[in-house]
PDB file of N, CA and C in Angstrom:
ATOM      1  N   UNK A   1       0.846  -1.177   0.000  1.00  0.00           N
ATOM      2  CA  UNK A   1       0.000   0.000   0.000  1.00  0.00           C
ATOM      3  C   UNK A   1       0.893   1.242   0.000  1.00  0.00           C
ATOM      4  N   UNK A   2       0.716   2.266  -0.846  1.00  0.00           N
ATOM      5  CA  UNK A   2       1.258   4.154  -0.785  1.00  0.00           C
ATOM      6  C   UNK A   2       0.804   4.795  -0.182  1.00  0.00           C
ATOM      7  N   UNK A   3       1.721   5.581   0.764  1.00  0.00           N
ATOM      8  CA  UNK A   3       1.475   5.902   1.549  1.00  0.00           C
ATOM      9  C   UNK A   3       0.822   7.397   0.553  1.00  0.00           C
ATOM     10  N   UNK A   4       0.698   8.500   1.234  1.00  0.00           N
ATOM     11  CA  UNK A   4       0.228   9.415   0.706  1.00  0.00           C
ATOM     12  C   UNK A   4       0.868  10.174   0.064  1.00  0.00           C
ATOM     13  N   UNK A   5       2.237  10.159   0.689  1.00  0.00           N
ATOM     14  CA  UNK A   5       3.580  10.738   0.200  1.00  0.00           C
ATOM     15  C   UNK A   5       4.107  10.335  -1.401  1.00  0.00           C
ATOM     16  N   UNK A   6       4.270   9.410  -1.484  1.00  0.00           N
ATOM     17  CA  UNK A   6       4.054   8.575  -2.058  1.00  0.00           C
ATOM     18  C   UNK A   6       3.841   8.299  -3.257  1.00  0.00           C
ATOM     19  N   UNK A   7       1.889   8.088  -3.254  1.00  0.00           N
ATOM     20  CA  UNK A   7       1.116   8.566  -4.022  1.00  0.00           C
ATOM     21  C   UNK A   7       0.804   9.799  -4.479  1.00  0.00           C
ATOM     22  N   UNK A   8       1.263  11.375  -4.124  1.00  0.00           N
ATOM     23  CA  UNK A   8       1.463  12.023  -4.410  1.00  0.00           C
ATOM     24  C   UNK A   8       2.984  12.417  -5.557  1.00  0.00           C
ATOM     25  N   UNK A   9       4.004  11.577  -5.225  1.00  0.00           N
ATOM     26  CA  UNK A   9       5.147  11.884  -5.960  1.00  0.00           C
ATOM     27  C   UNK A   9       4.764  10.989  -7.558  1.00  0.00           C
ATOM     28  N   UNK A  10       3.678   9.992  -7.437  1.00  0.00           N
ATOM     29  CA  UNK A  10       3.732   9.155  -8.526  1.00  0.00           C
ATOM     30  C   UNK A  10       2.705  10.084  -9.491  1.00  0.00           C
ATOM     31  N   UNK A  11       2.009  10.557  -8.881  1.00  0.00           N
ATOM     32  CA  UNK A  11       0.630  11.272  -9.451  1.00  0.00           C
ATOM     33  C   UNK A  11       0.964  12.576  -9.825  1.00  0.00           C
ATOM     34  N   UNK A  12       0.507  13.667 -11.108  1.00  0.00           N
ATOM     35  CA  UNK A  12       1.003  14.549 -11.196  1.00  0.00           C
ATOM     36  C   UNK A  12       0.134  15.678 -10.994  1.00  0.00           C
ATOM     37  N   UNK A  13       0.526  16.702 -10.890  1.00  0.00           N
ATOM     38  CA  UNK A  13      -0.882  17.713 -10.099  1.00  0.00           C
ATOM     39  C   UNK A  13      -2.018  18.305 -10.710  1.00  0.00           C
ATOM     40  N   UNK A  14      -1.638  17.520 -12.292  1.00  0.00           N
ATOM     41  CA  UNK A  14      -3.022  17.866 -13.417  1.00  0.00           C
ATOM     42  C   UNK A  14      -3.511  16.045 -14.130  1.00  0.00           C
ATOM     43  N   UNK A  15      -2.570  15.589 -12.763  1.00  0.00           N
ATOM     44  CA  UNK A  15      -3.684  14.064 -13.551  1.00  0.00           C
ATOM     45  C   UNK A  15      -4.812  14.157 -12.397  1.00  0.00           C
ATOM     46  N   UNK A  16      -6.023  13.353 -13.333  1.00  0.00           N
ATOM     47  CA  UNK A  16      -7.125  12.922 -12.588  1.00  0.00           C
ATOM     48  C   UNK A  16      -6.969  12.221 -11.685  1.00  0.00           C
ATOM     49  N   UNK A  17      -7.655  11.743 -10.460  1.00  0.00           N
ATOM     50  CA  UNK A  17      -7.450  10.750 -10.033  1.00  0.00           C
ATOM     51  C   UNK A  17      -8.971  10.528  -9.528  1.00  0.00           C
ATOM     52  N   UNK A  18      -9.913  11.215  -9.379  1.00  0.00           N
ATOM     53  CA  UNK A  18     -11.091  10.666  -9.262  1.00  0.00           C
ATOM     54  C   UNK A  18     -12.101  11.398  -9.579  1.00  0.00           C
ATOM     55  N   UNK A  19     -13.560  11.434  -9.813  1.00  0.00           N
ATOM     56  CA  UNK A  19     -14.661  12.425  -9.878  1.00  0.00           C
ATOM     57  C   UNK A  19     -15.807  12.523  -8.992  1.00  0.00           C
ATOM     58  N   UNK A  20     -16.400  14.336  -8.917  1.00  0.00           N
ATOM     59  CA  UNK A  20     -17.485  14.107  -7.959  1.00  0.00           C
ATOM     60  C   UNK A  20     -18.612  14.092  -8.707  1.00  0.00           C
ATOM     61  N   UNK A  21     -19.751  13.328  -8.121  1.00  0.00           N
ATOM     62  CA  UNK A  21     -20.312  12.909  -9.007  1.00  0.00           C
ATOM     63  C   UNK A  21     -21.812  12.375  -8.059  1.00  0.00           C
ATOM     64  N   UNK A  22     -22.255  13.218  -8.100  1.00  0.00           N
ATOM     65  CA  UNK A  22     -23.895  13.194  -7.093  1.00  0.00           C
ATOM     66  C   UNK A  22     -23.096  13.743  -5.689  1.00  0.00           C
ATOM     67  N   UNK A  23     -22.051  14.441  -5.661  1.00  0.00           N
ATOM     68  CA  UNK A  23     -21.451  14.594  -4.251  1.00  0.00           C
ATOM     69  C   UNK A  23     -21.200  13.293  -3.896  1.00  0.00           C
ATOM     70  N   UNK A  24     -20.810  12.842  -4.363  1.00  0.00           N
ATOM     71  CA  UNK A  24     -19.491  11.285  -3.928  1.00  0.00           C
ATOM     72  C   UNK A  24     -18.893  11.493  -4.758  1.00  0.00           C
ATOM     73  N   UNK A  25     -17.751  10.981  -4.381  1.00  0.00           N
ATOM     74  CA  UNK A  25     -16.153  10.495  -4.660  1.00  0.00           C
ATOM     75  C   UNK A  25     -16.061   9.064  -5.812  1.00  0.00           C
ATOM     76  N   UNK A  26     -16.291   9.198  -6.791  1.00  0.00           N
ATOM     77  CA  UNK A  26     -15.897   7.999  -7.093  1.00  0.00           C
ATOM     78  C   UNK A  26     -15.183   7.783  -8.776  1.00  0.00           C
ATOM     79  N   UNK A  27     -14.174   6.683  -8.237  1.00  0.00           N
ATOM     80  CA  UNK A  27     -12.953   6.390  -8.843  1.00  0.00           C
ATOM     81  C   UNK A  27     -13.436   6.760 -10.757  1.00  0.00           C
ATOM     82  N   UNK A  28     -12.114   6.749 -11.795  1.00  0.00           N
ATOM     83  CA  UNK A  28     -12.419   6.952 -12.777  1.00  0.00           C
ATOM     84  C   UNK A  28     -13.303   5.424 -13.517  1.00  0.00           C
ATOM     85  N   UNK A  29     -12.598   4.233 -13.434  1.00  0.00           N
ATOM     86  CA  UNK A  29     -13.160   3.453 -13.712  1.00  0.00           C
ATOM     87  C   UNK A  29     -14.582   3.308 -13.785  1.00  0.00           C
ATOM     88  N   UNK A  30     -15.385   3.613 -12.410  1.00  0.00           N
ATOM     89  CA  UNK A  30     -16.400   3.265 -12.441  1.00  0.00           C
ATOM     90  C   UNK A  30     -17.514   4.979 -12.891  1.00  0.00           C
ATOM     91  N   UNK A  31     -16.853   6.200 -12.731  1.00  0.00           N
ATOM     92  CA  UNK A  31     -17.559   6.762 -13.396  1.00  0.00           C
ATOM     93  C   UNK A  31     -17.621   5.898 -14.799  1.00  0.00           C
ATOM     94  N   UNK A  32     -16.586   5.825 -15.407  1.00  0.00           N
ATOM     95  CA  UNK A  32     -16.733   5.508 -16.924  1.00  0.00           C
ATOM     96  C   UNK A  32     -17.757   4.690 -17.287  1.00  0.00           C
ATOM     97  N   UNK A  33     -17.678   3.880 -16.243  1.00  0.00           N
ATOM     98  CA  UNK A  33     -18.885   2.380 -16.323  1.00  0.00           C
ATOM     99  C   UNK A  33     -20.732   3.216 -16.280  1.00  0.00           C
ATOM    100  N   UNK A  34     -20.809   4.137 -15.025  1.00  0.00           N
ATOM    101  CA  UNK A  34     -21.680   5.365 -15.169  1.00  0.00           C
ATOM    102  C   UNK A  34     -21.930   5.904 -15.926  1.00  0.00           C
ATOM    103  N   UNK A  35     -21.439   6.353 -16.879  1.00  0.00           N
ATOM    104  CA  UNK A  35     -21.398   7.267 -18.101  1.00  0.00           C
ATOM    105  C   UNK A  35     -21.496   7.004 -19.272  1.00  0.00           C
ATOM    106  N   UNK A  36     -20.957   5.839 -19.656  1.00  0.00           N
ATOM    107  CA  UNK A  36     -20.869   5.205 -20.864  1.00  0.00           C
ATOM    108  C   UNK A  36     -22.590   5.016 -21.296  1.00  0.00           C
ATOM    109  N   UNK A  37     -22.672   5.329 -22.378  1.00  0.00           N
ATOM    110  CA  UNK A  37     -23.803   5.054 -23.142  1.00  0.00           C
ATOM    111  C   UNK A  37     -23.522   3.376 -23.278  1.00  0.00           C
ATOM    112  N   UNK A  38     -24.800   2.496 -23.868  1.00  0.00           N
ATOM    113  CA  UNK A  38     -25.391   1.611 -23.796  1.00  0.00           C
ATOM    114  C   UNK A  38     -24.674   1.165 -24.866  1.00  0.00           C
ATOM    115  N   UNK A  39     -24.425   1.691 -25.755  1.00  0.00           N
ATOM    116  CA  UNK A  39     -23.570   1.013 -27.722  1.00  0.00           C
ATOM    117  C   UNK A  39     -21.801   1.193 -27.169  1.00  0.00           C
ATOM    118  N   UNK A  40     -21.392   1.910 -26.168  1.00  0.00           N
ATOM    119  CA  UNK A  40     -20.068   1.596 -25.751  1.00  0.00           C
ATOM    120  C   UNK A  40     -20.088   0.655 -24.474  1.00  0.00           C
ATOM    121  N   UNK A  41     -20.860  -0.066 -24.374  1.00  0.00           N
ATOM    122  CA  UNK A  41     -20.794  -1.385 -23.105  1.00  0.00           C
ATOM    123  C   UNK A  41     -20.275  -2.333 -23.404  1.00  0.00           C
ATOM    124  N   UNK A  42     -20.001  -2.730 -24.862  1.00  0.00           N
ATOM    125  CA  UNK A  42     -19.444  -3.951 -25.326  1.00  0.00           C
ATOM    126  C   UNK A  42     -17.898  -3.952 -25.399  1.00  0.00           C
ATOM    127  N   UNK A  43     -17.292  -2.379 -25.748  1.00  0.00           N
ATOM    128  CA  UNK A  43     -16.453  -2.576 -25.878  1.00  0.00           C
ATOM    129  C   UNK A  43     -15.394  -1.210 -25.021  1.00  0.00           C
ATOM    130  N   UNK A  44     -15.930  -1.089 -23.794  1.00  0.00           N
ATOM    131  CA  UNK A  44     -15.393  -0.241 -22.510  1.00  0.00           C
ATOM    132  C   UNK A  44     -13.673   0.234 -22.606  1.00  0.00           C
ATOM    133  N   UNK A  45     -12.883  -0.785 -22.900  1.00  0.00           N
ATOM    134  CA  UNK A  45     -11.837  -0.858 -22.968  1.00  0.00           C
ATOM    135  C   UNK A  45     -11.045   0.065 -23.935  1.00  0.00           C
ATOM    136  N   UNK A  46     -11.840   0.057 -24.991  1.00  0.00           N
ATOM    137  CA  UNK A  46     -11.282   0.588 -26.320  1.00  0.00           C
ATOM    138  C   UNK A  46     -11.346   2.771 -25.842  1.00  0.00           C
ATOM    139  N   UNK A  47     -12.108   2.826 -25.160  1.00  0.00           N
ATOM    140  CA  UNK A  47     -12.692   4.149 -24.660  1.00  0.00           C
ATOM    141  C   UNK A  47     -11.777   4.835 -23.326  1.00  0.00           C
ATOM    142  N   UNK A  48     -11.112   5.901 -22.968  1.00  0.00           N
ATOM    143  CA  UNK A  48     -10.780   6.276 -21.901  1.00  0.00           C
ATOM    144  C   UNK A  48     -12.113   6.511 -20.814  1.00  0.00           C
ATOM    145  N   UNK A  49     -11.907   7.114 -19.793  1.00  0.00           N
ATOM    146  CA  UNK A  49     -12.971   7.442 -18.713  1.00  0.00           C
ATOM    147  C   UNK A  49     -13.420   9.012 -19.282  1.00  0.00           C
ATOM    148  N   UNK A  50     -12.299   9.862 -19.984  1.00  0.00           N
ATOM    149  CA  UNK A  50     -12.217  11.092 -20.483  1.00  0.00           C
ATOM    150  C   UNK A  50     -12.701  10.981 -21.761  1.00  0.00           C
ATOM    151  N   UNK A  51     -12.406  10.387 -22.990  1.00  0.00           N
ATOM    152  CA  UNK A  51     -13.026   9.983 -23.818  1.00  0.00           C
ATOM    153  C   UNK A  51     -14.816   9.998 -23.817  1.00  0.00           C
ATOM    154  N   UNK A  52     -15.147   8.838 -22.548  1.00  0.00           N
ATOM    155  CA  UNK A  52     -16.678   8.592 -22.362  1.00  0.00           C
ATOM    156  C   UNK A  52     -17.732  10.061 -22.265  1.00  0.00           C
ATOM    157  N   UNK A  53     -16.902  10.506 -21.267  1.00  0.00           N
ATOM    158  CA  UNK A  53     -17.287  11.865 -20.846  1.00  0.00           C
ATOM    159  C   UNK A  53     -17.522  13.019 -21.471  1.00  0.00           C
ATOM    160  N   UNK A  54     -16.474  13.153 -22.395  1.00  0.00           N
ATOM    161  CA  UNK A  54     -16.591  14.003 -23.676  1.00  0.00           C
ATOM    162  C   UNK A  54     -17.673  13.681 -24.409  1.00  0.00           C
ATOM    163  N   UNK A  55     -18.130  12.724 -24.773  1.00  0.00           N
ATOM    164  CA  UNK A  55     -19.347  12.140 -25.870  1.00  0.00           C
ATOM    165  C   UNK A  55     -20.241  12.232 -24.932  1.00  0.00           C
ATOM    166  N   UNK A  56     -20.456  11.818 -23.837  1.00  0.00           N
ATOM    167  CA  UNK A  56     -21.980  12.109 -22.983  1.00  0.00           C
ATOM    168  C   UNK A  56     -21.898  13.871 -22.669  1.00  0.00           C
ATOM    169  N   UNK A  57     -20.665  14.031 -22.289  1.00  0.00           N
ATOM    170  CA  UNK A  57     -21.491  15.850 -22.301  1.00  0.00           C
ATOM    171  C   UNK A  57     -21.469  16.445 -23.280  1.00  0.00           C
ATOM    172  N   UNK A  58     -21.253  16.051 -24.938  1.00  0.00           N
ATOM    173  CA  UNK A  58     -21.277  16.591 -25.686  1.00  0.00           C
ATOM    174  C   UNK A  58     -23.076  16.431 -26.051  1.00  0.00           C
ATOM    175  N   UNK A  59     -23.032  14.935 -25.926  1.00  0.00           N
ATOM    176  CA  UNK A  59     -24.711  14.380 -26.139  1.00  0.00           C
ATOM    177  C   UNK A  59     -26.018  15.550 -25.050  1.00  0.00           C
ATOM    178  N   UNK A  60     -24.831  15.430 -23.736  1.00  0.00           N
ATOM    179  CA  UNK A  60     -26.146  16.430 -23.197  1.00  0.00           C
ATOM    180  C   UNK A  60     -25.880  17.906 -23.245  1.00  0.00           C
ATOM    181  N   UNK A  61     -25.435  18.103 -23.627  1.00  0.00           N
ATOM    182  CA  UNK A  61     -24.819  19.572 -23.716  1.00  0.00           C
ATOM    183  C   UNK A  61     -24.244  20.201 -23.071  1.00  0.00           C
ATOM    184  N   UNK A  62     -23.361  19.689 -22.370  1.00  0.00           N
ATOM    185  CA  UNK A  62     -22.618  20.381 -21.174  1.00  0.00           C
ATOM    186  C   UNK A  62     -21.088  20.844 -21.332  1.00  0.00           C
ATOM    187  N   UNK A  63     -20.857  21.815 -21.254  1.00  0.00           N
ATOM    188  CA  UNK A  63     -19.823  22.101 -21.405  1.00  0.00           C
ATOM    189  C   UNK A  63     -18.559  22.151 -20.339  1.00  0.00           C
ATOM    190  N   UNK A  64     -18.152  20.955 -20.312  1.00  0.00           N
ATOM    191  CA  UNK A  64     -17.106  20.422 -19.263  1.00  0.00           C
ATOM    192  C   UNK A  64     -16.108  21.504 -18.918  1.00  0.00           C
ATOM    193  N   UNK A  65     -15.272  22.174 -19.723  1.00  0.00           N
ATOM    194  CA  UNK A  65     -14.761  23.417 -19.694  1.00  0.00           C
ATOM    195  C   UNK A  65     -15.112  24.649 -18.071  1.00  0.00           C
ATOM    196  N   UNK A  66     -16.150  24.370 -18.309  1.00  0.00           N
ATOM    197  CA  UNK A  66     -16.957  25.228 -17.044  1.00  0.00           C
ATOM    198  C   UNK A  66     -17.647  24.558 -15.914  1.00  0.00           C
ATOM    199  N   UNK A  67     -16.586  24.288 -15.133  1.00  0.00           N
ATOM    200  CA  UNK A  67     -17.350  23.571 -14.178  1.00  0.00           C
ATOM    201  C   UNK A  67     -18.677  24.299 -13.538  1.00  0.00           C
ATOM    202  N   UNK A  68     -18.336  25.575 -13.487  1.00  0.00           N
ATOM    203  CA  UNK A  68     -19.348  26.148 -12.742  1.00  0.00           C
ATOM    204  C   UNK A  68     -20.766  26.139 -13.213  1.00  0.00           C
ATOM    205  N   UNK A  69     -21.027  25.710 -14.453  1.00  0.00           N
ATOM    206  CA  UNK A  69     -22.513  25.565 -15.480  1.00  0.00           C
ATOM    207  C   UNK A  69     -22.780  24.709 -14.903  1.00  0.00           C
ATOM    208  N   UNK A  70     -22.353  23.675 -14.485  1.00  0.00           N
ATOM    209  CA  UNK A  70     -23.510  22.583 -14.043  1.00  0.00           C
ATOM    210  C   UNK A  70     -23.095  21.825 -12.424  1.00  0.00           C
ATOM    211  N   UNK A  71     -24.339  20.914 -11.946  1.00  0.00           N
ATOM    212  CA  UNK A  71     -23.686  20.460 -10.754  1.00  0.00           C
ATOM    213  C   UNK A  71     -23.430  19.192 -10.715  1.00  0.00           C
ATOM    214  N   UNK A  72     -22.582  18.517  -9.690  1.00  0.00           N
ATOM    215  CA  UNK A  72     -22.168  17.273  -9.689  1.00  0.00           C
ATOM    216  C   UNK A  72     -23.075  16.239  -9.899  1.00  0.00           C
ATOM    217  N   UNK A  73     -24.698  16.646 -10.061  1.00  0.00           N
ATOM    218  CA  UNK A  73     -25.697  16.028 -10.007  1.00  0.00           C
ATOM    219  C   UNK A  73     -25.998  16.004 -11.623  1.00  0.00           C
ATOM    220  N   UNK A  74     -25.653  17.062 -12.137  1.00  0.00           N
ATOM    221  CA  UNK A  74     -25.614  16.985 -14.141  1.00  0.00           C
ATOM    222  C   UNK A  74     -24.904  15.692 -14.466  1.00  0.00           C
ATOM    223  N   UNK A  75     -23.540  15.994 -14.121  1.00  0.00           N
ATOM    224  CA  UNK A  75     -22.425  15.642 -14.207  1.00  0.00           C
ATOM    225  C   UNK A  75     -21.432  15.497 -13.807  1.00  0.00           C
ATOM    226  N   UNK A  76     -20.133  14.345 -13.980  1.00  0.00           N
ATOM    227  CA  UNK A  76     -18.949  14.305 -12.926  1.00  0.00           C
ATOM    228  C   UNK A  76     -18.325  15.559 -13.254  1.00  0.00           C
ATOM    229  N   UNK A  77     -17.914  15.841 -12.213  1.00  0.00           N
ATOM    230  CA  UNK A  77     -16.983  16.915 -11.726  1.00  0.00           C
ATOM    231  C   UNK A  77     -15.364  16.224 -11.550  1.00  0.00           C
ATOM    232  N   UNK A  78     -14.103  16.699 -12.514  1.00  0.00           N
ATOM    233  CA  UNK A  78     -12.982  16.380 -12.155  1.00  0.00           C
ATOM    234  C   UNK A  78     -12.261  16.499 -10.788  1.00  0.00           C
ATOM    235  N   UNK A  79     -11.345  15.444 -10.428  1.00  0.00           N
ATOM    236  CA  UNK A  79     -11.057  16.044  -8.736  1.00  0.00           C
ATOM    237  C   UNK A  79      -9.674  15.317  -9.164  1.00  0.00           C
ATOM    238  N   UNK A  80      -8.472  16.253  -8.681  1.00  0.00           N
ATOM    239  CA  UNK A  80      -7.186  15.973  -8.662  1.00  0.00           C
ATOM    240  C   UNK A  80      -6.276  15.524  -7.287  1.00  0.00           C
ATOM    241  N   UNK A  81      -5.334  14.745  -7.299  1.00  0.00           N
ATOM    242  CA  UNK A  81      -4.972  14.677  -5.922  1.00  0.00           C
ATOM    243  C   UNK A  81      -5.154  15.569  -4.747  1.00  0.00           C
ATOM    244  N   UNK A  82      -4.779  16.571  -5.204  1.00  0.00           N
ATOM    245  CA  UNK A  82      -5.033  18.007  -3.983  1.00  0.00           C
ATOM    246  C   UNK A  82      -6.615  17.786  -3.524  1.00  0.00           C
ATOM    247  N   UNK A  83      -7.372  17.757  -4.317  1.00  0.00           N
ATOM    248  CA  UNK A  83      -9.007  17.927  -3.677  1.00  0.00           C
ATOM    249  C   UNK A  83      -9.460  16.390  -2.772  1.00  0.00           C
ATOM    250  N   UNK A  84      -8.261  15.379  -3.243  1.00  0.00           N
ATOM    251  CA  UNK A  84      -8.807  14.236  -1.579  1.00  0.00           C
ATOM    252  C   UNK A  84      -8.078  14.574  -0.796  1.00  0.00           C
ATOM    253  N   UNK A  85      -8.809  13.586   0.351  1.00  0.00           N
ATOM    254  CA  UNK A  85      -8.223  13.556   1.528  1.00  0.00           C
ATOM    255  C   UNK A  85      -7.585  11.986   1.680  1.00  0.00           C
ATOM    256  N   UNK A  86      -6.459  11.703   2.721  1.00  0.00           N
ATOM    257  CA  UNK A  86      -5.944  10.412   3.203  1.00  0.00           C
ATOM    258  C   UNK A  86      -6.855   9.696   3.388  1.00  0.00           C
ATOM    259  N   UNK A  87      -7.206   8.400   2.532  1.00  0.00           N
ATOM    260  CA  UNK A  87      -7.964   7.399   3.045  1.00  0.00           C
ATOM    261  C   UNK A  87      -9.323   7.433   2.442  1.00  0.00           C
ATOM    262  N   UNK A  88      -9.744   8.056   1.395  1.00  0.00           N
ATOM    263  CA  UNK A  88     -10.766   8.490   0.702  1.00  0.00           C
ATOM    264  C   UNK A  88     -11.107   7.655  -0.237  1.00  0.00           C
ATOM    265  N   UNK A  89     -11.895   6.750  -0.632  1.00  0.00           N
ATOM    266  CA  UNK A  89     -12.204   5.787  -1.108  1.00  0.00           C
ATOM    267  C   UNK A  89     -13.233   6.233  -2.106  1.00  0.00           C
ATOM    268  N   UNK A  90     -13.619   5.272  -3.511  1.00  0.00           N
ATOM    269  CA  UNK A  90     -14.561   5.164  -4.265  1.00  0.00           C
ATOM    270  C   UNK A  90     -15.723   5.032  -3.616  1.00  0.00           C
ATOM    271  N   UNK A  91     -16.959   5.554  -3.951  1.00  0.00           N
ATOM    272  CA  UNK A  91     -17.831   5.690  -3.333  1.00  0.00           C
ATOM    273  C   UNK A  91     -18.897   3.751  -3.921  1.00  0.00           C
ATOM    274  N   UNK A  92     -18.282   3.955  -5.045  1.00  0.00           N
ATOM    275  CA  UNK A  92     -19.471   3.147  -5.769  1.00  0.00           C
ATOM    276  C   UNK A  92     -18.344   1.174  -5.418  1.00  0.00           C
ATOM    277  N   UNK A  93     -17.374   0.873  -5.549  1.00  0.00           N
ATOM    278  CA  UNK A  93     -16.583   0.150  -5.370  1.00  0.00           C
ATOM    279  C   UNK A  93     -15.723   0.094  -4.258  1.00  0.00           C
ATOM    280  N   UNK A  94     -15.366   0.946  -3.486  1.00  0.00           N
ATOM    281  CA  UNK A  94     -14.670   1.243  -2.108  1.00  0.00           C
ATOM    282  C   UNK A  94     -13.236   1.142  -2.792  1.00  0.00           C
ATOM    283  N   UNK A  95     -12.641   0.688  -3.459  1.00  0.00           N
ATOM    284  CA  UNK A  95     -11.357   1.231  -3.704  1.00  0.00           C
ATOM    285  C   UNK A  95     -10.942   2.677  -3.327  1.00  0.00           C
ATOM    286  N   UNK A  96      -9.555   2.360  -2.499  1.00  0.00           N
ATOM    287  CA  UNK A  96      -8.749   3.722  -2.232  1.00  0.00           C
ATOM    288  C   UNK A  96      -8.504   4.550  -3.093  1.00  0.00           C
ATOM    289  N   UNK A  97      -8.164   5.424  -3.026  1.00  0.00           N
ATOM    290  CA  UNK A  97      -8.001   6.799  -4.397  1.00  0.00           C
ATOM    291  C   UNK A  97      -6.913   6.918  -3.822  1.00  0.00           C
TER     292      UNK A  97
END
């Protein structure tokens, strides 16, 4: 297990590492699994979590760019190492972040 230290030196301060998303925390994986339209279920893999996201807020019209247009309840909200805390887990899978 990384400690926080750690996981901070591996992670860089503009990668993702998780999204908010109804006001929970949860990991990229399983937003993606969330998000993904129904004709990308077969083939998940081929798609990033960023990728997915782009095509569903393009589909609903949201302009990701601005977080402030919509709420975590539209849509995931990006969250970078700095915005968790130690010990902060996926909401939907419990995996650590």
């Amino acid at each position: 297990m990384t400690t926080s230290t750690e996981r901070e030196a591996l992670i860089g301060a503009t990668d993702i590492v998780a999204y908010y998303y109804g006001e929970k925390t949860v990991c990229p994986d399983c937003t993606k699994d969330l998000a993904a339209p129904y004709y990308l279920i077969d083939s998940p893999e081929s798609f990033s979590t960023e990728q997915v996201l782009d095509m569903a807020a393009k589909t609903a019209g949201i302009n990701r760019n601005d977080e402030n247009s919509y709420t975590s309840y539209e849509f995931p909200k990006v969250l970078y190492s700095d915005d968790l805390v130690d010990g902060e887990k996926c909401f939907v899978c419990d995996r650590p972040l």
